[in-house]
C-alpha atoms as a PDB file:
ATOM      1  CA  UNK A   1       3.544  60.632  93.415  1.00  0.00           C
ATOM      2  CA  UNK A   2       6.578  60.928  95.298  1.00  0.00           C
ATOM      3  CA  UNK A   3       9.560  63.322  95.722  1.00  0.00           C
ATOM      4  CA  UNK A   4      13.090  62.889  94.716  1.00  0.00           C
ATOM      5  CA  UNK A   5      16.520  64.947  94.822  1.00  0.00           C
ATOM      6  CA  UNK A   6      18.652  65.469  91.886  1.00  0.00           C
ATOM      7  CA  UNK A   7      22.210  67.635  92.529  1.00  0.00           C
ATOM      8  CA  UNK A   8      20.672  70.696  94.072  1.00  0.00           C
ATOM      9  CA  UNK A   9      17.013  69.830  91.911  1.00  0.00           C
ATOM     10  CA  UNK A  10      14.009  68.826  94.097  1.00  0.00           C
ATOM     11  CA  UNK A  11      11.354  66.602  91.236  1.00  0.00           C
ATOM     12  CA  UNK A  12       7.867  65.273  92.005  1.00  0.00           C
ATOM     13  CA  UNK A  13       7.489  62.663  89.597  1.00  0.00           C
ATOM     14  CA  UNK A  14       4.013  61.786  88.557  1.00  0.00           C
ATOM     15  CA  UNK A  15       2.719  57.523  87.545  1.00  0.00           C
ATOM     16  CA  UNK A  16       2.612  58.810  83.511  1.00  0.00           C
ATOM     17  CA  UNK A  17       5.911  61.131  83.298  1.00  0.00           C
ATOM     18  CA  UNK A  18       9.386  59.207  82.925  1.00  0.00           C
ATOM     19  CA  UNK A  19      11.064  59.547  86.182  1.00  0.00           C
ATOM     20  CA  UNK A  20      14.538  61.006  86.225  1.00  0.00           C
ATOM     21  CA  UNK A  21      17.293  58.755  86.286  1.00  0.00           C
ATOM     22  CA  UNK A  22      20.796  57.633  85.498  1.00  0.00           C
ATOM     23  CA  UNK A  23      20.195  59.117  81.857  1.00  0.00           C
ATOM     24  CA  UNK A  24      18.946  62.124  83.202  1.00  0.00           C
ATOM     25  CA  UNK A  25      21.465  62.693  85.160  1.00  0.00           C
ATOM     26  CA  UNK A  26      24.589  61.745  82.629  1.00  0.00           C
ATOM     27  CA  UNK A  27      22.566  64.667  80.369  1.00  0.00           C
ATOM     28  CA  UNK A  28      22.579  67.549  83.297  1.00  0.00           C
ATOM     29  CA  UNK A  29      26.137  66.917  84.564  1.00  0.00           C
ATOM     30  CA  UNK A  30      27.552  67.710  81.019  1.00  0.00           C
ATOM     31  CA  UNK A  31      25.010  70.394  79.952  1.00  0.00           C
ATOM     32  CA  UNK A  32      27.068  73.123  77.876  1.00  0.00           C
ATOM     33  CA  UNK A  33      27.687  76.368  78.564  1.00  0.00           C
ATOM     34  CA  UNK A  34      23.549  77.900  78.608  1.00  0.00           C
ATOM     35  CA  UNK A  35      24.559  81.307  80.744  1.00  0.00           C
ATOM     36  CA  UNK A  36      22.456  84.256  79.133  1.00  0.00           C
ATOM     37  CA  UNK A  37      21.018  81.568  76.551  1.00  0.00           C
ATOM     38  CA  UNK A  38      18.067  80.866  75.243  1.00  0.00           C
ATOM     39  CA  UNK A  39      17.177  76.622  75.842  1.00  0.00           C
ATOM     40  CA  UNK A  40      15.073  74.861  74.366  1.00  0.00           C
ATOM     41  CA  UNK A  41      14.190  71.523  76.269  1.00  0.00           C
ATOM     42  CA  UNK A  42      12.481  68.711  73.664  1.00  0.00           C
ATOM     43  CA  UNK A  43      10.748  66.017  75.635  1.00  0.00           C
ATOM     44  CA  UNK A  44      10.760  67.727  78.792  1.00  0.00           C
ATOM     45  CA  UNK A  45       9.291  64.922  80.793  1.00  0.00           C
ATOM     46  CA  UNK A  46       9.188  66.267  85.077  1.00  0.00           C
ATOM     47  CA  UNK A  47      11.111  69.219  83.982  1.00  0.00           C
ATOM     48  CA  UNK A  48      14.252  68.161  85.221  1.00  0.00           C
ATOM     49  CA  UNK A  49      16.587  69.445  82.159  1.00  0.00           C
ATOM     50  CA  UNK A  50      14.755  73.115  81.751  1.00  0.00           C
ATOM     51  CA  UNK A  51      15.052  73.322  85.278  1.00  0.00           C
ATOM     52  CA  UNK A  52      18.789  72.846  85.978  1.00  0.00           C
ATOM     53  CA  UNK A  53      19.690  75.247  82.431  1.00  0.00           C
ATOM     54  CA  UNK A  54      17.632  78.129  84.186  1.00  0.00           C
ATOM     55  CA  UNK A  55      19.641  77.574  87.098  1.00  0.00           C
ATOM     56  CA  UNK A  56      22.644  77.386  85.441  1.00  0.00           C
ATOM     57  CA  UNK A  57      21.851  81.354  84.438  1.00  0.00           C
ATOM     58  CA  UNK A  58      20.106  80.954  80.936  1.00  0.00           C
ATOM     59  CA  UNK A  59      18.117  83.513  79.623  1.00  0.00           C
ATOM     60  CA  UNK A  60      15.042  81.922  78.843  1.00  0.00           C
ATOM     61  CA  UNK A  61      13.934  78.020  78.996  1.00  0.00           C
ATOM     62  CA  UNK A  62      11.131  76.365  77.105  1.00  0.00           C
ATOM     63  CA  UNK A  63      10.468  72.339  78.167  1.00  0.00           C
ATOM     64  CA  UNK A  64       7.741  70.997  75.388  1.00  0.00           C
ATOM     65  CA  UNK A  65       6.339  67.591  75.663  1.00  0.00           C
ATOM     66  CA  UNK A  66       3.692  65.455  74.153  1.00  0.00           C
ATOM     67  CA  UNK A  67       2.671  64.064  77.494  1.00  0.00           C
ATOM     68  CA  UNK A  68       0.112  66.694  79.565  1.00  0.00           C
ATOM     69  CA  UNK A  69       1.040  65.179  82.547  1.00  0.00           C
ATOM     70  CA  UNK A  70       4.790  66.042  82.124  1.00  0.00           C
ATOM     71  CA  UNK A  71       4.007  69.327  81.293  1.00  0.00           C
ATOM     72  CA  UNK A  72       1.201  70.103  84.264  1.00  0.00           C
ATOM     73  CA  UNK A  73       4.463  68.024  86.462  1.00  0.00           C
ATOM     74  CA  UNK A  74       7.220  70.341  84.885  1.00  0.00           C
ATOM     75  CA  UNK A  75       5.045  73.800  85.716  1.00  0.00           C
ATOM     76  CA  UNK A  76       4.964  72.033  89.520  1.00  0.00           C
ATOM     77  CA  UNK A  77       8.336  71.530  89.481  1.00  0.00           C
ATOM     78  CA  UNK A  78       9.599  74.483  88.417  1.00  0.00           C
ATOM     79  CA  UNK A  79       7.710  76.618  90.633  1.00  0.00           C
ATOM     80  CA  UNK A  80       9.189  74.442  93.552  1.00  0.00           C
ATOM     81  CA  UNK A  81      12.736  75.306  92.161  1.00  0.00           C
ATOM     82  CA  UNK A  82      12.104  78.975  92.940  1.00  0.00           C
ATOM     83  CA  UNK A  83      11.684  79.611  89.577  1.00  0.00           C
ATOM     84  CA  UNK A  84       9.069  82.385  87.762  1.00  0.00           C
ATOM     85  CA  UNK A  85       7.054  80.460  85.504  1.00  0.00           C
ATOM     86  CA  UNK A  86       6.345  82.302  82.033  1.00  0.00           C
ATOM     87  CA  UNK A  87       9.013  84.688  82.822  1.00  0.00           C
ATOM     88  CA  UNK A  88      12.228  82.489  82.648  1.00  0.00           C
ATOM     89  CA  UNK A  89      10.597  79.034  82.164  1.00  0.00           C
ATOM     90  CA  UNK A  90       7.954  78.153  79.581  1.00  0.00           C
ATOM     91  CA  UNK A  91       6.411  74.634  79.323  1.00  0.00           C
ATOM     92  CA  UNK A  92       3.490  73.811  76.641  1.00  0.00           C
ATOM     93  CA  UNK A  93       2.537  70.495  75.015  1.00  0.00           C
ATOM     94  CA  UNK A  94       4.148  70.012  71.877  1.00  0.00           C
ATOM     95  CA  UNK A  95       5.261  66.738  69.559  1.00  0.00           C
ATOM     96  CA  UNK A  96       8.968  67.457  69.216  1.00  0.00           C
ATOM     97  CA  UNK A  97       8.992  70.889  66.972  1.00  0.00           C
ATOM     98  CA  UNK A  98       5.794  71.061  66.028  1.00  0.00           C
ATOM     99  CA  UNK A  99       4.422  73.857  68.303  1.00  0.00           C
ATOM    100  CA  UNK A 100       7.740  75.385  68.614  1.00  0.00           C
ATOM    101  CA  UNK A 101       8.560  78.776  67.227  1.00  0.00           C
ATOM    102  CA  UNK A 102      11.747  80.705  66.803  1.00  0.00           C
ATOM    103  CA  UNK A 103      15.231  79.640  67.271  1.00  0.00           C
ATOM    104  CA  UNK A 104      17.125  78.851  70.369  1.00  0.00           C
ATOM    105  CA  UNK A 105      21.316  78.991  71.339  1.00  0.00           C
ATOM    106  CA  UNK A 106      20.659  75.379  72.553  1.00  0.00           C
ATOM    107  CA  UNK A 107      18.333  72.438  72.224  1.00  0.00           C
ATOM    108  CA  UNK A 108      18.351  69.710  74.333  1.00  0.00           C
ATOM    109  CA  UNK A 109      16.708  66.192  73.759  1.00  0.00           C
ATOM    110  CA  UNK A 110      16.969  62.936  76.144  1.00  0.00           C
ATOM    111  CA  UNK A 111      15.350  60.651  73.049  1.00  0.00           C
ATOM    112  CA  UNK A 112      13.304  57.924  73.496  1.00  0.00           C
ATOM    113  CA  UNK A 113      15.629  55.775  72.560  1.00  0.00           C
ATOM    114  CA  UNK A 114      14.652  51.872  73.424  1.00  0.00           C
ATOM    115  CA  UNK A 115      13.979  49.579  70.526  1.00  0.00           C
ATOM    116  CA  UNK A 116      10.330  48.601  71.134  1.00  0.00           C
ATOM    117  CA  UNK A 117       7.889  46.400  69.321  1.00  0.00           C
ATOM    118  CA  UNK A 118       4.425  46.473  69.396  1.00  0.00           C
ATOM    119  CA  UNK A 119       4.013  43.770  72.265  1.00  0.00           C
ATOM    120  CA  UNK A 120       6.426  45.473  74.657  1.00  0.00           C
ATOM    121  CA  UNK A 121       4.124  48.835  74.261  1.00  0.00           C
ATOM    122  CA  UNK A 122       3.266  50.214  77.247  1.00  0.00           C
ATOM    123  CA  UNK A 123      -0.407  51.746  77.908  1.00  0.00           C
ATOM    124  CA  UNK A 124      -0.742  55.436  78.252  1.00  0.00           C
ATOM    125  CA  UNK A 125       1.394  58.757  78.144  1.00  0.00           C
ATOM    126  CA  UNK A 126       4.313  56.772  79.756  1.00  0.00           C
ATOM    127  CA  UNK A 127       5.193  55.154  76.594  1.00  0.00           C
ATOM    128  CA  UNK A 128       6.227  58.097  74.695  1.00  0.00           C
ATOM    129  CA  UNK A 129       8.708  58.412  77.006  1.00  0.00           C
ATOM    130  CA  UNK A 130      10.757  54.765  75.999  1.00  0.00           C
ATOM    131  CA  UNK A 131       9.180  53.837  72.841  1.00  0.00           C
ATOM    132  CA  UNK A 132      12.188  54.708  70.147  1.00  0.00           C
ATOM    133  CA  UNK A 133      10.213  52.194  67.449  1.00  0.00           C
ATOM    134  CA  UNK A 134      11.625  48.929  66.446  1.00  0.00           C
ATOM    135  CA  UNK A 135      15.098  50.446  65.608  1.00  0.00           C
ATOM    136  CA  UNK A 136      14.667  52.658  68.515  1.00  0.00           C
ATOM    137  CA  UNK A 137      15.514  55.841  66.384  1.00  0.00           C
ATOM    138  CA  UNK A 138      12.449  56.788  65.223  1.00  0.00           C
ATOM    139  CA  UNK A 139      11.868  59.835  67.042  1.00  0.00           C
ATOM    140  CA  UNK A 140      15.571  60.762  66.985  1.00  0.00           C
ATOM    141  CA  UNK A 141      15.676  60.668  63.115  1.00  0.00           C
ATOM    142  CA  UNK A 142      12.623  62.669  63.264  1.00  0.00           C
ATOM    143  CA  UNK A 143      14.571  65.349  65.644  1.00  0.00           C
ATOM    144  CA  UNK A 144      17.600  65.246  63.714  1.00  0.00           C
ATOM    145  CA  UNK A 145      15.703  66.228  60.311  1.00  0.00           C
ATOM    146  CA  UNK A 146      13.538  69.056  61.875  1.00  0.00           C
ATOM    147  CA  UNK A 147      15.975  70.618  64.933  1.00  0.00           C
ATOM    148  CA  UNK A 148      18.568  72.735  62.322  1.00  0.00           C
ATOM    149  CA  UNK A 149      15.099  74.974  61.628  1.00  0.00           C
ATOM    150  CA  UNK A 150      15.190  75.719  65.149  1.00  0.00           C
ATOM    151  CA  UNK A 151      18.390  76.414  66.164  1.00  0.00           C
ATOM    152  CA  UNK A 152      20.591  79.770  65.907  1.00  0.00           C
ATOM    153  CA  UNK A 153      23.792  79.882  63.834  1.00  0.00           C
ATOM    154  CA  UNK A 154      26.021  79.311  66.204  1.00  0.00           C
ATOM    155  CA  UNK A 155      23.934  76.895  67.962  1.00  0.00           C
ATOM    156  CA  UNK A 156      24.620  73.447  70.297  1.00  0.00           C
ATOM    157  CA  UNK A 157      22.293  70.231  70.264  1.00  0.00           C
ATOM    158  CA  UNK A 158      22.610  68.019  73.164  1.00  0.00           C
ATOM    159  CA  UNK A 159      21.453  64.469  72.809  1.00  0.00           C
ATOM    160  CA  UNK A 160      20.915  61.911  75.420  1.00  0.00           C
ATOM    161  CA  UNK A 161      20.955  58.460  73.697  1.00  0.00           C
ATOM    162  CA  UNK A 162      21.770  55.065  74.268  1.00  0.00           C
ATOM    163  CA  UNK A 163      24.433  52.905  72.306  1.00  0.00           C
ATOM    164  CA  UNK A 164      21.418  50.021  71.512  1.00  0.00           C
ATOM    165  CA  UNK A 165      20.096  52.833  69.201  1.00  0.00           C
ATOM    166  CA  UNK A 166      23.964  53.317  67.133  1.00  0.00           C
ATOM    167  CA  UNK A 167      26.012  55.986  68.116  1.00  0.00           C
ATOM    168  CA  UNK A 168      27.090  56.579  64.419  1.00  0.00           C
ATOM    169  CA  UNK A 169      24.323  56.575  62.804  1.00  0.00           C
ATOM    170  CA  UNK A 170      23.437  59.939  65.200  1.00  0.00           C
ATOM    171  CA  UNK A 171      26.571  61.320  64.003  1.00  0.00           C
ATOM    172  CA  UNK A 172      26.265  60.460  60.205  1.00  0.00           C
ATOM    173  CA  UNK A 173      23.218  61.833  60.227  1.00  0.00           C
ATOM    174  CA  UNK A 174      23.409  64.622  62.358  1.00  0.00           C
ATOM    175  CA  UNK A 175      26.761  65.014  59.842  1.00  0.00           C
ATOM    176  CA  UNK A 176      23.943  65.483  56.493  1.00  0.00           C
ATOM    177  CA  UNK A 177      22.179  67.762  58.298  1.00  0.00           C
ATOM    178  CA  UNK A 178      24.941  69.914  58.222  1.00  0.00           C
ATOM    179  CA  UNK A 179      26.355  69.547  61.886  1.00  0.00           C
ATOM    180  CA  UNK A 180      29.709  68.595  63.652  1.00  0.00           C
ATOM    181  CA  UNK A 181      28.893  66.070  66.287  1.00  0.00           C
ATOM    182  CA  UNK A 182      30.561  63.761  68.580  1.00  0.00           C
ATOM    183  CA  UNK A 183      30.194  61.976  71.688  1.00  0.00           C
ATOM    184  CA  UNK A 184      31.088  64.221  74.754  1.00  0.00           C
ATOM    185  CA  UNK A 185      30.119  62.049  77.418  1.00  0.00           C
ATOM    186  CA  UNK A 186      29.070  58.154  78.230  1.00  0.00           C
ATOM    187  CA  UNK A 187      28.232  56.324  81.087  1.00  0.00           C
ATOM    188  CA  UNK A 188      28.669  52.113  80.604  1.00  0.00           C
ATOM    189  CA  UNK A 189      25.964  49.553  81.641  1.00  0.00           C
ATOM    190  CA  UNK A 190      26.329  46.032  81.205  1.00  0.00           C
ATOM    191  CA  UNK A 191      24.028  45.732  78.642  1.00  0.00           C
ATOM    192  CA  UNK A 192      24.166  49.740  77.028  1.00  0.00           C
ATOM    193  CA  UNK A 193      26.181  52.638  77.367  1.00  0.00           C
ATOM    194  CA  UNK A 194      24.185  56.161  77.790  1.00  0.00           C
ATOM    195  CA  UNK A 195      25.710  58.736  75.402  1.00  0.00           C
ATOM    196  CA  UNK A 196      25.831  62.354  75.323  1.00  0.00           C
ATOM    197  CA  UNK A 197      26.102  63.606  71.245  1.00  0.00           C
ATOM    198  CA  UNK A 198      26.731  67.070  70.794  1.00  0.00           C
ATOM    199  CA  UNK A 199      26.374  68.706  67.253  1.00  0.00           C
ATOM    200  CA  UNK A 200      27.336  72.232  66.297  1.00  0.00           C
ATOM    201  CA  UNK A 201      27.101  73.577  62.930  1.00  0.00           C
ATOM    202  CA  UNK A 202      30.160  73.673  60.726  1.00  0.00           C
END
């Protein structure tokens, strides 16, 4: 376990919790407008997203994750951020929506978005974190089908994807659900660019 320093964010990272990176980062640096908002932060991993929107002045922040380690990291986390856990920040194990309740201003998901097949698996809670499937969409399309329940009328999503896992297909999809969507921000690899899609209801 070690300690690391994102913008103004202080993380502990934990052996079975994705550990923030460029991704991350791309993500917080073009977070929307959350001030007096209520956040919802899907795949929470250390914490790092629900953290920087309740500094950013939202209202309330929830951080769900299938992984108990990211969500025992994330409480850490947050409490070494200064910040009142289960008064502005919430974290609980959940599998994308399906412990959520009620409807949030934004939602916020950095997808696990790398193609994977079944030998390239990795053992333990770490692997939720990359494994997108062999398309590496299959928790996206999942979130894409389920996250208009969730979200308020005049709602934003946020997602943090990479262009191995088709930027259009986010869009056309996100497009059937009844969303606007685009690509606000990217950041280009050699091999991938990291995308930020943002959707907003018609």
């Amino acid at each position: 376990m070690k300690t690391i320093k994102i913008g103004d964010i202080i993380i502990k990272t934990h052996p079975q919790v994705y550990e923030p990176a460029e991704d991350s980062e791309l993500l917080m640096e073009n977070l929307v407008d959350v001030k007096n908002k209520v956040v919802l932060d899907v795949g929470t991993g250390t914490g790092i997203q629900a953290i920087n929107a309740a500094k950013k002045g939202a209202k309330i922040v929830v951080g769900v994750d299938i992984n108990p380690y990211a969500i025992q990291i994330a409480k850490e986390n947050a409490i070494l951020n200064n910040l009142e856990l289960n008064k502005k920040i919430f974290f609980f194990e959940s599998d994308l929506f399906e412990n959520v309740e009620g409807k949030f201003d934004v939602i916020l998901f950095n997808a696990p978005y790398l193609p994977t097949s079944d030998e390239e698996r990795l053992e333990g809670w770490l692997n939720y974190a990359f494994d997108g499937g062999e398309d590496g969409r299959e928790v996206l399309d999942r979130f894409i089908e389920e996250v208009g329940d969730y979200l308020k009328e005049n709602g934003i999503v946020q997602i943090l994807q990479s262009s191995l896992t088709g930027e259009e297909k986010t869009i056309k999809m996100l497009n059937k659900q009844g969303f606007k969507a685009k690509k606000t921000a990217y950041k280009k690899f050699p091999f991938e660019e990291l995308q930020v899609i943002t959707a907003w209801r018609d």
